[in-house]
N, C-alpha and C. Protein backbone atom coordinates (compact mmCIF):
# COMPACT_ATOMS: atom_id res chain seq x y z
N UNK A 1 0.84 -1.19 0.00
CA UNK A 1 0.00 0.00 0.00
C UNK A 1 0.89 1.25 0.00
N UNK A 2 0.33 2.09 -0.67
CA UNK A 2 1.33 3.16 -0.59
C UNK A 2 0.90 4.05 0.65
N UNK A 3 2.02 5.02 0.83
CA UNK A 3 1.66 6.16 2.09
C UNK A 3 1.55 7.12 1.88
N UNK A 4 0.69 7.78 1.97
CA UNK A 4 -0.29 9.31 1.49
C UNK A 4 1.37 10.44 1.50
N UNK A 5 1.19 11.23 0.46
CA UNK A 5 2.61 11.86 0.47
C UNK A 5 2.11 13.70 1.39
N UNK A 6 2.76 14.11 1.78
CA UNK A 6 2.39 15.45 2.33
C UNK A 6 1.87 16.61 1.15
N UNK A 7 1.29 17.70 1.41
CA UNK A 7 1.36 18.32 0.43
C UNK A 7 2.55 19.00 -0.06
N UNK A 8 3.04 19.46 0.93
CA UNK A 8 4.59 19.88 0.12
C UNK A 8 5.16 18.98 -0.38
N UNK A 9 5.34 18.06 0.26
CA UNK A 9 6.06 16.75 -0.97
C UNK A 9 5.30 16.91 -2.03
N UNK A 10 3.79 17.26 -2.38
CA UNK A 10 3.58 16.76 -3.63
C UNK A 10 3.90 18.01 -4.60
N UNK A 11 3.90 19.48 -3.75
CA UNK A 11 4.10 20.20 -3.95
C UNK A 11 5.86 20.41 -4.43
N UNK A 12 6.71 20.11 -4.26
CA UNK A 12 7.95 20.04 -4.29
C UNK A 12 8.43 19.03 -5.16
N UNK A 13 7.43 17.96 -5.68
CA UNK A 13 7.61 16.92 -6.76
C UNK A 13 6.81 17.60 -8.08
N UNK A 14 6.30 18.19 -8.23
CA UNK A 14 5.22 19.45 -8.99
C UNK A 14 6.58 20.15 -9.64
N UNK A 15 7.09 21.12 -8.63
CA UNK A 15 8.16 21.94 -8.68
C UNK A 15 9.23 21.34 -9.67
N UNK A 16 9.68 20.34 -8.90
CA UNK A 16 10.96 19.49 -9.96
C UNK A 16 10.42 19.60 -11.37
N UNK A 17 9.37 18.74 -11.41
CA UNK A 17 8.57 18.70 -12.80
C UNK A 17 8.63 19.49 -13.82
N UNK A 18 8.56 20.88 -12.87
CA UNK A 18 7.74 21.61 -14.32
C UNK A 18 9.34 22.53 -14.53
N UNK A 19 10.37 22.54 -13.40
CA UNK A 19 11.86 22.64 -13.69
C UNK A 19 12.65 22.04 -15.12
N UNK A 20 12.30 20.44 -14.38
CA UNK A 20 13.07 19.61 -15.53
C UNK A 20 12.75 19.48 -17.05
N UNK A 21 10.84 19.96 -16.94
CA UNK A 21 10.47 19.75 -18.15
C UNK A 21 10.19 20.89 -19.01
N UNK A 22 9.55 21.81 -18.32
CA UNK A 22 9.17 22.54 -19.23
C UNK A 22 9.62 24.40 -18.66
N UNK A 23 10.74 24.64 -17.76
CA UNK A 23 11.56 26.20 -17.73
C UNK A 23 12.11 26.05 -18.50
N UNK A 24 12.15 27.22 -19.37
CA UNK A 24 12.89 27.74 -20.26
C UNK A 24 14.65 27.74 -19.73
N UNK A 25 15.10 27.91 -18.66
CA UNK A 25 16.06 27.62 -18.01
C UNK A 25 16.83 26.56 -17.57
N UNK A 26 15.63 25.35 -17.15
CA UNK A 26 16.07 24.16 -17.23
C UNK A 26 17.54 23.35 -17.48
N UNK A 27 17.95 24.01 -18.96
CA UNK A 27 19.14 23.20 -19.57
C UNK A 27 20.42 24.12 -19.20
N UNK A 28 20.04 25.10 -18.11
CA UNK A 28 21.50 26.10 -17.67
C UNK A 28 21.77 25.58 -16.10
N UNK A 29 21.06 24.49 -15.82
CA UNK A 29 21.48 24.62 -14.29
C UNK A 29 22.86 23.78 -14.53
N UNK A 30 23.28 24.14 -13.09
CA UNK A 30 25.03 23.79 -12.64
C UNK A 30 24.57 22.58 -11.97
N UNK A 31 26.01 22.37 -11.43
CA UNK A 31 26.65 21.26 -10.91
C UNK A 31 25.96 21.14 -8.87
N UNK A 32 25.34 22.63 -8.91
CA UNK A 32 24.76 22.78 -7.89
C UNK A 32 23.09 23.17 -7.94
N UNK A 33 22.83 22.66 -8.65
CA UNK A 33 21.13 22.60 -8.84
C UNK A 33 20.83 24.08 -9.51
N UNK A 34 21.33 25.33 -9.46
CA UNK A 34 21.26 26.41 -9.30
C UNK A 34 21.13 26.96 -11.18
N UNK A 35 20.22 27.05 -11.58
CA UNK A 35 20.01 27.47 -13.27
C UNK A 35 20.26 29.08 -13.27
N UNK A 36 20.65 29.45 -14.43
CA UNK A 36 20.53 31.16 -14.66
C UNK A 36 19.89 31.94 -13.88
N UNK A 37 18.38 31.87 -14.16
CA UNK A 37 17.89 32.81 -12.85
C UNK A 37 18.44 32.89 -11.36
N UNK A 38 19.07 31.96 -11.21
CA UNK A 38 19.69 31.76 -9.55
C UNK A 38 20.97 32.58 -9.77
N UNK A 39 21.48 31.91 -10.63
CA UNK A 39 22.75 32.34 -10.17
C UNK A 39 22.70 33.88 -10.58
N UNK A 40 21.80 34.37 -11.36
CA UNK A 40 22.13 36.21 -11.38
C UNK A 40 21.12 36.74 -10.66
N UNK A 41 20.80 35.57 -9.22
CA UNK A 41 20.33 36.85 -8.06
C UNK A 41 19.08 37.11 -8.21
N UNK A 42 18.31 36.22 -9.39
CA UNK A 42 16.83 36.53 -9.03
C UNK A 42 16.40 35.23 -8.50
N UNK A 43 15.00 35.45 -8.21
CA UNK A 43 14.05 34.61 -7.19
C UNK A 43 13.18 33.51 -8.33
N UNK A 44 13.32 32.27 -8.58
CA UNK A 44 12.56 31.39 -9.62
C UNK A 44 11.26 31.97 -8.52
N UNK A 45 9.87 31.57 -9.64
CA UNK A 45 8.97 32.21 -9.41
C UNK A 45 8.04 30.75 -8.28
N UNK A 46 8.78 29.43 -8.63
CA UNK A 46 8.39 28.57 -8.26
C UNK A 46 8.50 28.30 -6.29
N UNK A 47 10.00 29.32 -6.30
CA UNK A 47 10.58 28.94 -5.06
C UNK A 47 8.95 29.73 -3.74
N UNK A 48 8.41 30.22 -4.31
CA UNK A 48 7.19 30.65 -4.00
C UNK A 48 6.06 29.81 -3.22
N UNK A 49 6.71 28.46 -3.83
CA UNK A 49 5.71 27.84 -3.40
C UNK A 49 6.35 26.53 -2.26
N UNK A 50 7.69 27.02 -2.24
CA UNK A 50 8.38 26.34 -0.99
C UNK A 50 7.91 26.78 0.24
């Protein structure tokens, strides 16, 4: 049986998602998770929902 996931977990598996698949940014992240928008100091619009 599976075990009910939290909402931030599902919320934070959402997040990855729509990172890996479909930001325009996606294919700039580093070696530290951190894509263009991060590293020049702005706020992903997603981290919003951390």
């Amino acid at each position: 049986m599976d075990e009910k996931k939290s909402a931030m977990k599902i919320i934070e598996e959402v997040c990855e998602d729509i990172c890996n698949r479909y930001c325009k940014y996606g294919d700039t992240v580093d070696e530290d998770g951190e894509c263009e928008v991060g590293r020049g100091g702005e706020e992903c619009p997603l981290m919003r929902l951390y």
